[in-house]
Protein backbone atom coordinates (compact mmCIF):
# COMPACT_ATOMS: atom_id res chain seq x y z
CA UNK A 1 0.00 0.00 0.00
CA UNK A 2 1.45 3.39 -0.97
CA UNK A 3 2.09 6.19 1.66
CA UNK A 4 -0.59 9.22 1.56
CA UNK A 5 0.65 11.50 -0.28
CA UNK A 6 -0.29 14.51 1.73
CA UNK A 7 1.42 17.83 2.03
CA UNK A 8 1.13 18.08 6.17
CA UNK A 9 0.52 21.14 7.53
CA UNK A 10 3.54 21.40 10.02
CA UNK A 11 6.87 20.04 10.19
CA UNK A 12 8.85 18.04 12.73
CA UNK A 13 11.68 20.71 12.58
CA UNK A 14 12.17 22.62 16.01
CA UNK A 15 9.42 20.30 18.13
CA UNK A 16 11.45 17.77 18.78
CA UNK A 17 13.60 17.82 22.19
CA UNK A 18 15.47 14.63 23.98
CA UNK A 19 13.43 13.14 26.79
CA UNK A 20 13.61 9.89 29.16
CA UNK A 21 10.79 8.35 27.26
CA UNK A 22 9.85 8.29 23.46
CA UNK A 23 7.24 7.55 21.10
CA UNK A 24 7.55 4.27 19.69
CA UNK A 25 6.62 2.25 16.48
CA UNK A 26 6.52 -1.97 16.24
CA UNK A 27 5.99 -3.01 12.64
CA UNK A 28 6.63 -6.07 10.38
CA UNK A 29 8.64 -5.47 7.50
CA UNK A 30 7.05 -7.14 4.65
CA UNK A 31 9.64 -6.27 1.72
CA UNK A 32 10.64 -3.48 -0.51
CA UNK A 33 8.41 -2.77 -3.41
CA UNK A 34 8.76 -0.92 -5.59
CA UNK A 35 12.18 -1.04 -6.74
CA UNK A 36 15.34 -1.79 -8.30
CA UNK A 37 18.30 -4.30 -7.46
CA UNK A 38 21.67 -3.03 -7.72
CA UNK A 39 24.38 -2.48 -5.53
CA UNK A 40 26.00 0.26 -3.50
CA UNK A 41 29.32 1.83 -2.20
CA UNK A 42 30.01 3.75 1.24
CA UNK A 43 34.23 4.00 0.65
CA UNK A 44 33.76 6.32 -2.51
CA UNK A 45 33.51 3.20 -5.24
CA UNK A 46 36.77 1.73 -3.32
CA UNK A 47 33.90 -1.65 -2.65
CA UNK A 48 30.52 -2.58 -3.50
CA UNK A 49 27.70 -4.31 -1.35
CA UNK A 50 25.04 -6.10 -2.45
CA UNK A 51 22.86 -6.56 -4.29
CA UNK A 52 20.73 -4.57 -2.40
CA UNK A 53 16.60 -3.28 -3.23
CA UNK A 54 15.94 1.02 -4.09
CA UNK A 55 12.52 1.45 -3.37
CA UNK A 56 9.48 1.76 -1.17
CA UNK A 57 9.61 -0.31 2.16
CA UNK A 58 6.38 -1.89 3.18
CA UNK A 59 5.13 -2.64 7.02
CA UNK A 60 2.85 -3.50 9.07
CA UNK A 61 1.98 -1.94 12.42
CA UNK A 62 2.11 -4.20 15.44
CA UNK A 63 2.08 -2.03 18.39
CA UNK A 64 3.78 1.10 20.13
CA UNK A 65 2.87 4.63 21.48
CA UNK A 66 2.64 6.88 18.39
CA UNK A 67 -0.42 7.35 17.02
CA UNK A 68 0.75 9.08 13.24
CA UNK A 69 1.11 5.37 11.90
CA UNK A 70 -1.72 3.10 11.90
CA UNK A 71 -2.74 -0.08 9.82
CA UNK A 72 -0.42 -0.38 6.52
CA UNK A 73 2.33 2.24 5.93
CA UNK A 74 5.57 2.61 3.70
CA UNK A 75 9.04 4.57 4.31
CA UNK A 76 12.29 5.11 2.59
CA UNK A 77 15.34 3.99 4.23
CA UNK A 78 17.70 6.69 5.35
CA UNK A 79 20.64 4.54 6.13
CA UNK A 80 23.03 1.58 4.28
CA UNK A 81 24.90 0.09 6.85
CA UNK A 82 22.43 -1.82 8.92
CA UNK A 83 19.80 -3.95 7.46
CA UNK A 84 15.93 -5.41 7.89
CA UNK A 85 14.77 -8.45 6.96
CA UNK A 86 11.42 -9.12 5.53
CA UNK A 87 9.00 -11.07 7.65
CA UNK A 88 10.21 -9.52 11.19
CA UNK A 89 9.13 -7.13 13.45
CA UNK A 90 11.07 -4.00 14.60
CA UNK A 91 10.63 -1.78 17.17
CA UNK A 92 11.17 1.78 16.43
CA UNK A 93 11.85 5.15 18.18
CA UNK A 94 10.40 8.14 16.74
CA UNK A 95 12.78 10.85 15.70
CA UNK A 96 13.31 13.93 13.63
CA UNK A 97 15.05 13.57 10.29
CA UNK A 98 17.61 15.82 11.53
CA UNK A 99 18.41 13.75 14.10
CA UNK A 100 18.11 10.76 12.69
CA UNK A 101 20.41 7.96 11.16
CA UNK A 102 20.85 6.62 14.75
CA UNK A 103 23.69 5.17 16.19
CA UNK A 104 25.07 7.96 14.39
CA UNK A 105 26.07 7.72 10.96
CA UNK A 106 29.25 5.38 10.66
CA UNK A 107 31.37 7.59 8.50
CA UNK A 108 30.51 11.12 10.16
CA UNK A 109 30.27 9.95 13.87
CA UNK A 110 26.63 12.44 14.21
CA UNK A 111 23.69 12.67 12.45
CA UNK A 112 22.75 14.48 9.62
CA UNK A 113 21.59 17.40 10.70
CA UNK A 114 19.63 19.96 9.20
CA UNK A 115 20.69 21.06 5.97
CA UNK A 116 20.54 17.47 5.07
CA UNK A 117 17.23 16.82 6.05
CA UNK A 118 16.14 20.09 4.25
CA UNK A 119 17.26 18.69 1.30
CA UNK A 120 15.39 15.96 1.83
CA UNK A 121 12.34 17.21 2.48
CA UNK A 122 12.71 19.71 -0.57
CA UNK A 123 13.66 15.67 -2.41
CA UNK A 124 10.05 14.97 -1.59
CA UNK A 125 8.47 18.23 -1.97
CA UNK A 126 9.22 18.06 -5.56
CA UNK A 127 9.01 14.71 -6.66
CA UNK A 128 7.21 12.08 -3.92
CA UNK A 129 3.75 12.39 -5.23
CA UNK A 130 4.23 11.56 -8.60
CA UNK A 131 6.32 8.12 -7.99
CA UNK A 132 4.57 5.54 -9.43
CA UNK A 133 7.41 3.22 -11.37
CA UNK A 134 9.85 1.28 -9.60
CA UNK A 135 12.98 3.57 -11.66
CA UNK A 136 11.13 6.15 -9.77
CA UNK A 137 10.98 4.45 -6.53
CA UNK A 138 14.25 3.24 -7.01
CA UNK A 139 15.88 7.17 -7.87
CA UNK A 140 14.38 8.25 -4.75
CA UNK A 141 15.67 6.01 -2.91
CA UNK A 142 18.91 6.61 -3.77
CA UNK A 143 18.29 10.19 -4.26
CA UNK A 144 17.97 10.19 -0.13
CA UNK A 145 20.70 7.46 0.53
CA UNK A 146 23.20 10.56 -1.11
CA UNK A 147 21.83 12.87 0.28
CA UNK A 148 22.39 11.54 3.66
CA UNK A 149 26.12 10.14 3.15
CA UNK A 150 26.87 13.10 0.41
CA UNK A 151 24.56 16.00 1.01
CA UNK A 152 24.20 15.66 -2.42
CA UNK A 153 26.26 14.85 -5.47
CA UNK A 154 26.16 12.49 -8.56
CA UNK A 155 25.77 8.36 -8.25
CA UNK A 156 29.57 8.32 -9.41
CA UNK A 157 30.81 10.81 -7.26
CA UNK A 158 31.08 11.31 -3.69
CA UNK A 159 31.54 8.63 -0.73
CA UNK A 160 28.06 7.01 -1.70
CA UNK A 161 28.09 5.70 -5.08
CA UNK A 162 25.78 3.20 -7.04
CA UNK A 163 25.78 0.51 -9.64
CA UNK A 164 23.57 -1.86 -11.35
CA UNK A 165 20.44 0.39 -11.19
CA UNK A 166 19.38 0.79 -14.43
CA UNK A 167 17.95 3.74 -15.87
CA UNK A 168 17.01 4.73 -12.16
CA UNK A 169 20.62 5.95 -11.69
CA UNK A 170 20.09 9.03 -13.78
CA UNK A 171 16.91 9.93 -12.88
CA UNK A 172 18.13 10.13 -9.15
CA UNK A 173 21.43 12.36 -10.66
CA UNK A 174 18.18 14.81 -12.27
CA UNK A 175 16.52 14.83 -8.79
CA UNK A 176 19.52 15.52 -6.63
CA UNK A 177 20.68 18.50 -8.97
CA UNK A 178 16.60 20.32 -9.07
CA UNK A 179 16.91 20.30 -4.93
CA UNK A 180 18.50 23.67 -5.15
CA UNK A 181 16.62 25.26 -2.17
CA UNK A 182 13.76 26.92 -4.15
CA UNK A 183 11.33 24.11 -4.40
CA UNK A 184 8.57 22.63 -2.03
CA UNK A 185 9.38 21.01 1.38
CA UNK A 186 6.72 18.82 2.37
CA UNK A 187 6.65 19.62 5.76
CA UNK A 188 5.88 16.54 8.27
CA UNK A 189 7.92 13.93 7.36
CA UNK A 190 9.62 11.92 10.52
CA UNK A 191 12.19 9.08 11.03
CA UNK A 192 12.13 5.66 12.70
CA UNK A 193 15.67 5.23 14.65
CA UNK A 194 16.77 2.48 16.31
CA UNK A 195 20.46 1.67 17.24
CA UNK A 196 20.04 -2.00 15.91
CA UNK A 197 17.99 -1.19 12.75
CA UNK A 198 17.71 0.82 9.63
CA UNK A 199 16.31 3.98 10.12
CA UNK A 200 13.34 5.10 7.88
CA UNK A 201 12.17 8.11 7.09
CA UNK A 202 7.80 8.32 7.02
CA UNK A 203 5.07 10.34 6.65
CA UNK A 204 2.61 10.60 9.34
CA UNK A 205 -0.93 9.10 9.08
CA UNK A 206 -3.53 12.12 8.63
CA UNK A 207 -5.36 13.22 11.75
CA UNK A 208 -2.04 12.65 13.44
CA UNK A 209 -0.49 15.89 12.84
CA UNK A 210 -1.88 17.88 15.66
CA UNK A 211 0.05 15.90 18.13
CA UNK A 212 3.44 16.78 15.76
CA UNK A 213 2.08 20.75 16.04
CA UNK A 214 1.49 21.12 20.18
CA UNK A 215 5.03 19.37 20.25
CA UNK A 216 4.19 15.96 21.65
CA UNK A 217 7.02 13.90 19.89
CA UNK A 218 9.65 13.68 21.78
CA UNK A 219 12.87 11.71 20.85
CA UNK A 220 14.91 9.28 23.48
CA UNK A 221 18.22 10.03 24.65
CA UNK A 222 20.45 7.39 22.60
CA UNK A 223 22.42 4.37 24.53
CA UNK A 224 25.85 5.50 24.67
């Protein structure tokens, strides 16, 4: 089932604030779809991993406290070096996108902050609601995976690189260079972070927003 594609009327930016306790997600993963196979590089193209799935990730809610993701939902990953496996269930903290990949990100030692997560949200306020292919899925997937490890950048270039993506490698190259700052931001989107798991980025259930607004998501202070 594909994500609402909603343009929520406030953001997570500023609302956020670490706290004893968090809101929390449990979900099945039930597999990435859709998407493209290829493979991916985190040392600059030195070494590639793989084959790994671009696309939309699929779950099922099991559980937790937050109430902005009910039933069936979908996210894009916002992280390469941990994993989920399909048929398993997760349990999630929710975070900001700023503050999310959690632990932090492997090759910066924090996470990614602001500017990155402006680009990101620009990445969907331009191009999420008209996905509908899996080269589309599969370009914004990696469109985000860059932006996170590069802030931006070319699928050749940079320390995260691609192969093996098809046609869905350009496409994200198109996307990354439009996010120049000018375009929409779709304002609402929020991460799942765990320090075992892949984070995800979503988009909260409609109806759920108020709670995002009066500042009721909080985000747990991280094991050290």
């Amino acid at each position: 089932m594909k994500i609402s594609k909603i343009a929520a009327l406030v953001g997570f930016a500023g609302v956020c604030s670490l706290a004893s306790a968090a809101f929390t997600v449990q979900a099945d993963y039930t597999g990435t779809a859709p998407g493209v196979w290829g493979m991916v590089s985190l040392n600059s193209g030195g070494s590639f991993m793989g084959p790994v799935k671009a696309g939309q990730f699929n779950w099922t809610r099991t559980g937790g406290t937050y109430s902005g993701l009910t039933g069936t939902f979908a996210t894009f990953c916002i992280e390469v070096h941990q994993d989920v496996l399909p048929g398993n269930n997760y349990t999630y903290d929710v975070n900001t996108v700023a503050g999310a990949p959690l632990p932090v990100n492997i090759l910066y030692g924090t996470p990614m902050g602001a500017v990155k997560a402006d680009k990101i949200a620009e990445l969907y306020g331009r191009f999420f609601a008209g996905l509908s292919t899996d080269d589309q899925y599969a370009a914004f997937q990696l469109a985000i995976w860059d932006f996170v490890y590069d802030g931006g950048g070319t699928m050749g270039t940079g320390v995260f690189q691609a192969s093996g993506f098809g046609a869905a490698m350009g496409l994200a190259d198109a996307w990354i260079a439009a996010v120049d700052g000018t375009g929409p931001r779709f304002a609402g989107l929020g991460a799942l972070s765990s320090d075992d798991w892949q984070d995800q980025i979503f988009t909260p259930t409609p109806g759920s927003l108020a709670l995002i607004g009066l500042g009721g998501l909080v985000a747990t202070r991280r094991r050290r």
